[in-house]
C-alpha atoms as a PDB file:
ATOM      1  CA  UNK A   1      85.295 106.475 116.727  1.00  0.00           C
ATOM      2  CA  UNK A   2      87.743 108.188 113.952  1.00  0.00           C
ATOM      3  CA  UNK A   3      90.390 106.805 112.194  1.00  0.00           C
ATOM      4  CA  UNK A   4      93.900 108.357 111.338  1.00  0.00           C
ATOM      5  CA  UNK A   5      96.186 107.077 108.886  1.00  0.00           C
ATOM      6  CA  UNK A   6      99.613 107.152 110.246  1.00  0.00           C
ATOM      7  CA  UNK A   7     101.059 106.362 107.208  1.00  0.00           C
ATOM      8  CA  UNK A   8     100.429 104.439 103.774  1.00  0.00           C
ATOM      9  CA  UNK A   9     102.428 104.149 100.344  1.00  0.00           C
ATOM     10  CA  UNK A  10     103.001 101.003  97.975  1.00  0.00           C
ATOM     11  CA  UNK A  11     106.135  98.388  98.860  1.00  0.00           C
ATOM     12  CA  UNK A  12     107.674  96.945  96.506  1.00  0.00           C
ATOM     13  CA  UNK A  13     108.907  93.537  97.848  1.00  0.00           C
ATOM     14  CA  UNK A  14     112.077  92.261  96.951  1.00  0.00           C
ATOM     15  CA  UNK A  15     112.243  88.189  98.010  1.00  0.00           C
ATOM     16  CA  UNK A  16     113.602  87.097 101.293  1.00  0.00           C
ATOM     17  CA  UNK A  17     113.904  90.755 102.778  1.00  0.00           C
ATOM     18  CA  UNK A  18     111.741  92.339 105.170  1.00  0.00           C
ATOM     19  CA  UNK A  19     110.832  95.826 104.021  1.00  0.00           C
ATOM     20  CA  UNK A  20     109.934  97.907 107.395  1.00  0.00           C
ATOM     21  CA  UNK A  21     106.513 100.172 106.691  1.00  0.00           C
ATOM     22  CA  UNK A  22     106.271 102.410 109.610  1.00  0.00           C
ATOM     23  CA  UNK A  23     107.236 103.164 112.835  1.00  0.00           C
ATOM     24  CA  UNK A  24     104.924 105.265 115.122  1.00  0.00           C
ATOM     25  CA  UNK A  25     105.741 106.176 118.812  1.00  0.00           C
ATOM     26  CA  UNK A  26     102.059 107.703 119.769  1.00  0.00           C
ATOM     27  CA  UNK A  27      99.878 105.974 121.864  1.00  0.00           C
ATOM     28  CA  UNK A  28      97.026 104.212 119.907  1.00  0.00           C
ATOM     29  CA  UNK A  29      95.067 101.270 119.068  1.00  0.00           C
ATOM     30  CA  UNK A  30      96.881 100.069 115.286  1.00  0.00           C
ATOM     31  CA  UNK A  31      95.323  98.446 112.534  1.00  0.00           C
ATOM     32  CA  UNK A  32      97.857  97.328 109.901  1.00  0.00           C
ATOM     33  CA  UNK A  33      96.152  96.952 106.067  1.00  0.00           C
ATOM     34  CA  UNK A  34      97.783  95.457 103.312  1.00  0.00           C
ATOM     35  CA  UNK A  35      95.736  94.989  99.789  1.00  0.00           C
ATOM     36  CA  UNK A  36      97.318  91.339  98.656  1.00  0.00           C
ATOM     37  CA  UNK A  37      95.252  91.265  95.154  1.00  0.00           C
ATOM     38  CA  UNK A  38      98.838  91.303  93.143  1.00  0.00           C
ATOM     39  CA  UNK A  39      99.490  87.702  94.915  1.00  0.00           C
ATOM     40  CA  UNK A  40      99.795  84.917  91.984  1.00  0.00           C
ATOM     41  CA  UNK A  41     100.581  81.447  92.833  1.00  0.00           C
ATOM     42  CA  UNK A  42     103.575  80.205  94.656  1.00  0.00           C
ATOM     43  CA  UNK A  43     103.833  83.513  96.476  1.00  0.00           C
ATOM     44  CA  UNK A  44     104.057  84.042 100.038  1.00  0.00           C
ATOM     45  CA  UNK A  45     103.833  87.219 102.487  1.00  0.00           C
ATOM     46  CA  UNK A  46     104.108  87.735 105.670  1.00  0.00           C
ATOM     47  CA  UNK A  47     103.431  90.649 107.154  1.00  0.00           C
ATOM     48  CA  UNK A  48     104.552  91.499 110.799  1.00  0.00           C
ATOM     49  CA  UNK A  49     103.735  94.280 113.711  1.00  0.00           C
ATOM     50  CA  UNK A  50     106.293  94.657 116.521  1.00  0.00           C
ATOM     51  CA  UNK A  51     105.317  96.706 119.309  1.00  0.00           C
ATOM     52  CA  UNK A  52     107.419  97.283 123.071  1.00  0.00           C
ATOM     53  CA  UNK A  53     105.982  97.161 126.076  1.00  0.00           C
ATOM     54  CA  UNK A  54     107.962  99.327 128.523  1.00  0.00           C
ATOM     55  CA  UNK A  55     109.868 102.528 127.392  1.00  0.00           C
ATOM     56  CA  UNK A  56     113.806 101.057 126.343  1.00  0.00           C
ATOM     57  CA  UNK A  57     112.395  97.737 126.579  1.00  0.00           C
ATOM     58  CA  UNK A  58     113.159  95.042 123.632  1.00  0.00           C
ATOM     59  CA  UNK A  59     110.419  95.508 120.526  1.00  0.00           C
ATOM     60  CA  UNK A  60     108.880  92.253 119.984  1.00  0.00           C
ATOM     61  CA  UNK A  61     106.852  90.134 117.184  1.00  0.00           C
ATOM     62  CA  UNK A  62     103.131  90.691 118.323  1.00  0.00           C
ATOM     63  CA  UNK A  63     101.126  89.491 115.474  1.00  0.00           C
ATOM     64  CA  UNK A  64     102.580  87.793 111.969  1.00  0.00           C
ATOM     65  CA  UNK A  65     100.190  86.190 109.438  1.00  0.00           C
ATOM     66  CA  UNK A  66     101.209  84.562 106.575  1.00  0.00           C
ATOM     67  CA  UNK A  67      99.496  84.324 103.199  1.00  0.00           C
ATOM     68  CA  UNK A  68      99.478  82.259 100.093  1.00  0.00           C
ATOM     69  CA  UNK A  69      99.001  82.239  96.670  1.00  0.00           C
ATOM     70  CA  UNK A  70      96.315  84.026  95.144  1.00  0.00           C
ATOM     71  CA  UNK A  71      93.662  85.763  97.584  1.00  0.00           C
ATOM     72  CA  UNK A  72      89.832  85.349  97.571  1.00  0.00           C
ATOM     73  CA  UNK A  73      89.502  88.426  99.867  1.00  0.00           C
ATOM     74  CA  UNK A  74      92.717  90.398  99.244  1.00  0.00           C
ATOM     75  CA  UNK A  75      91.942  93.181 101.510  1.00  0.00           C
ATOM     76  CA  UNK A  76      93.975  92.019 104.889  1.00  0.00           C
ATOM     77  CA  UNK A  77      93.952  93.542 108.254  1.00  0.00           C
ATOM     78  CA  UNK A  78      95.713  93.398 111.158  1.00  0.00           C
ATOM     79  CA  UNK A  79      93.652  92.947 114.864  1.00  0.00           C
ATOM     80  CA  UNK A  80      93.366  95.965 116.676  1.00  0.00           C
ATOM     81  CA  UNK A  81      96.804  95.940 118.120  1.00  0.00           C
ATOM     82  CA  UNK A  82      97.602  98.295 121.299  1.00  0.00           C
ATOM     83  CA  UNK A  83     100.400 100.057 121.802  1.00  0.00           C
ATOM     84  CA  UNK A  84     101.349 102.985 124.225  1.00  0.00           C
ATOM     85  CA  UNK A  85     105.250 102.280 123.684  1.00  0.00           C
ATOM     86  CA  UNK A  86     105.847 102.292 119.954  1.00  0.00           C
ATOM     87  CA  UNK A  87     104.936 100.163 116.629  1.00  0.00           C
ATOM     88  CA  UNK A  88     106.511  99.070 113.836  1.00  0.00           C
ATOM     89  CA  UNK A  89     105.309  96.873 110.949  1.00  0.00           C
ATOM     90  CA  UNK A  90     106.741  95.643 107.852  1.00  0.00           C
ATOM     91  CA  UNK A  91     106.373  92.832 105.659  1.00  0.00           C
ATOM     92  CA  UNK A  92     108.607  89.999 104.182  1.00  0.00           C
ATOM     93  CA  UNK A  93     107.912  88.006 101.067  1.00  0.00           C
ATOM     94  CA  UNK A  94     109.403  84.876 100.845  1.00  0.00           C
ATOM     95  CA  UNK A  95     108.418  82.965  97.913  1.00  0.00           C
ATOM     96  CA  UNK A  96     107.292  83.279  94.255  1.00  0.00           C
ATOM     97  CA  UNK A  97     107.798  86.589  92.048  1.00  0.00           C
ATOM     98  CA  UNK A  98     108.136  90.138  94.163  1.00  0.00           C
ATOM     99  CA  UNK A  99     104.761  91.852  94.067  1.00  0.00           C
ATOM    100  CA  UNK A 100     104.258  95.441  94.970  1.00  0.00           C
ATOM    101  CA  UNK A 101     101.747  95.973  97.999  1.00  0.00           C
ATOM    102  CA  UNK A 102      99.569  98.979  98.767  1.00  0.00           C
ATOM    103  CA  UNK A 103      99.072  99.275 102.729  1.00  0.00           C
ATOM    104  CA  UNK A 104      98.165 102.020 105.790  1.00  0.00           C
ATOM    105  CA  UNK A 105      99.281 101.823 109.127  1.00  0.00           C
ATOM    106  CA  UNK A 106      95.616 102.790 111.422  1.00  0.00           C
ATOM    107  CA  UNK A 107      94.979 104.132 114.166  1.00  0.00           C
ATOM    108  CA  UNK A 108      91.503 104.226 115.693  1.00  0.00           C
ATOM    109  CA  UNK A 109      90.141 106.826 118.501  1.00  0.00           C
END
């Protein structure tokens, strides 16, 4: 098995917006990563992946987690998410002060 990197960068979050990551119309098996070691307590992020399921169907939520405060193990990672349609992930931060958050968009094959 390989691994691609679809894309990757740093967001900056500004509070109570969510900043969309990437978009990718292939057909793979995703893995979202997002390094949360800025965190500090009181904040909160979300991060999201939205995939469709038919072609000019509706793109829907299909995994969210939520994380607090500061992180024990900030290396975080999506589940293997498929999608044959398109993805798109992003990430929301809705509490504390705005962190910046390195991440990569997967995909395995």
């Amino acid at each position: 098995m390989s691994i691609t990197v679809i894309a990757s960068g740093t967001q900056s979050a500004t509070l109570t917006t969510e900043h969309d990551l990437a978009t990718d119309t292939a057909s793979h098996v995703y893995v979202l990563g997002v390094d949360t070691g800025a965190m500090a307590l009181a904040d909160i992020l979300e991060v999201r992946v939205y995939t469709k399921m038919l072609s000019g169907g509706t793109e829907r939520l299909a995994y969210s987690a939520t994380f607090s405060h500061v992180q024990g193990e900030p290396q975080k990672y999506s589940p293997p998410i498929v999608a044959n349609i398109s993805i798109r992930v992003s990430l929301l931060q809705s509490a504390g002060t705005g962190r910046s958050y390195p991440w990569a968009l997967l995909a395995l094959s």
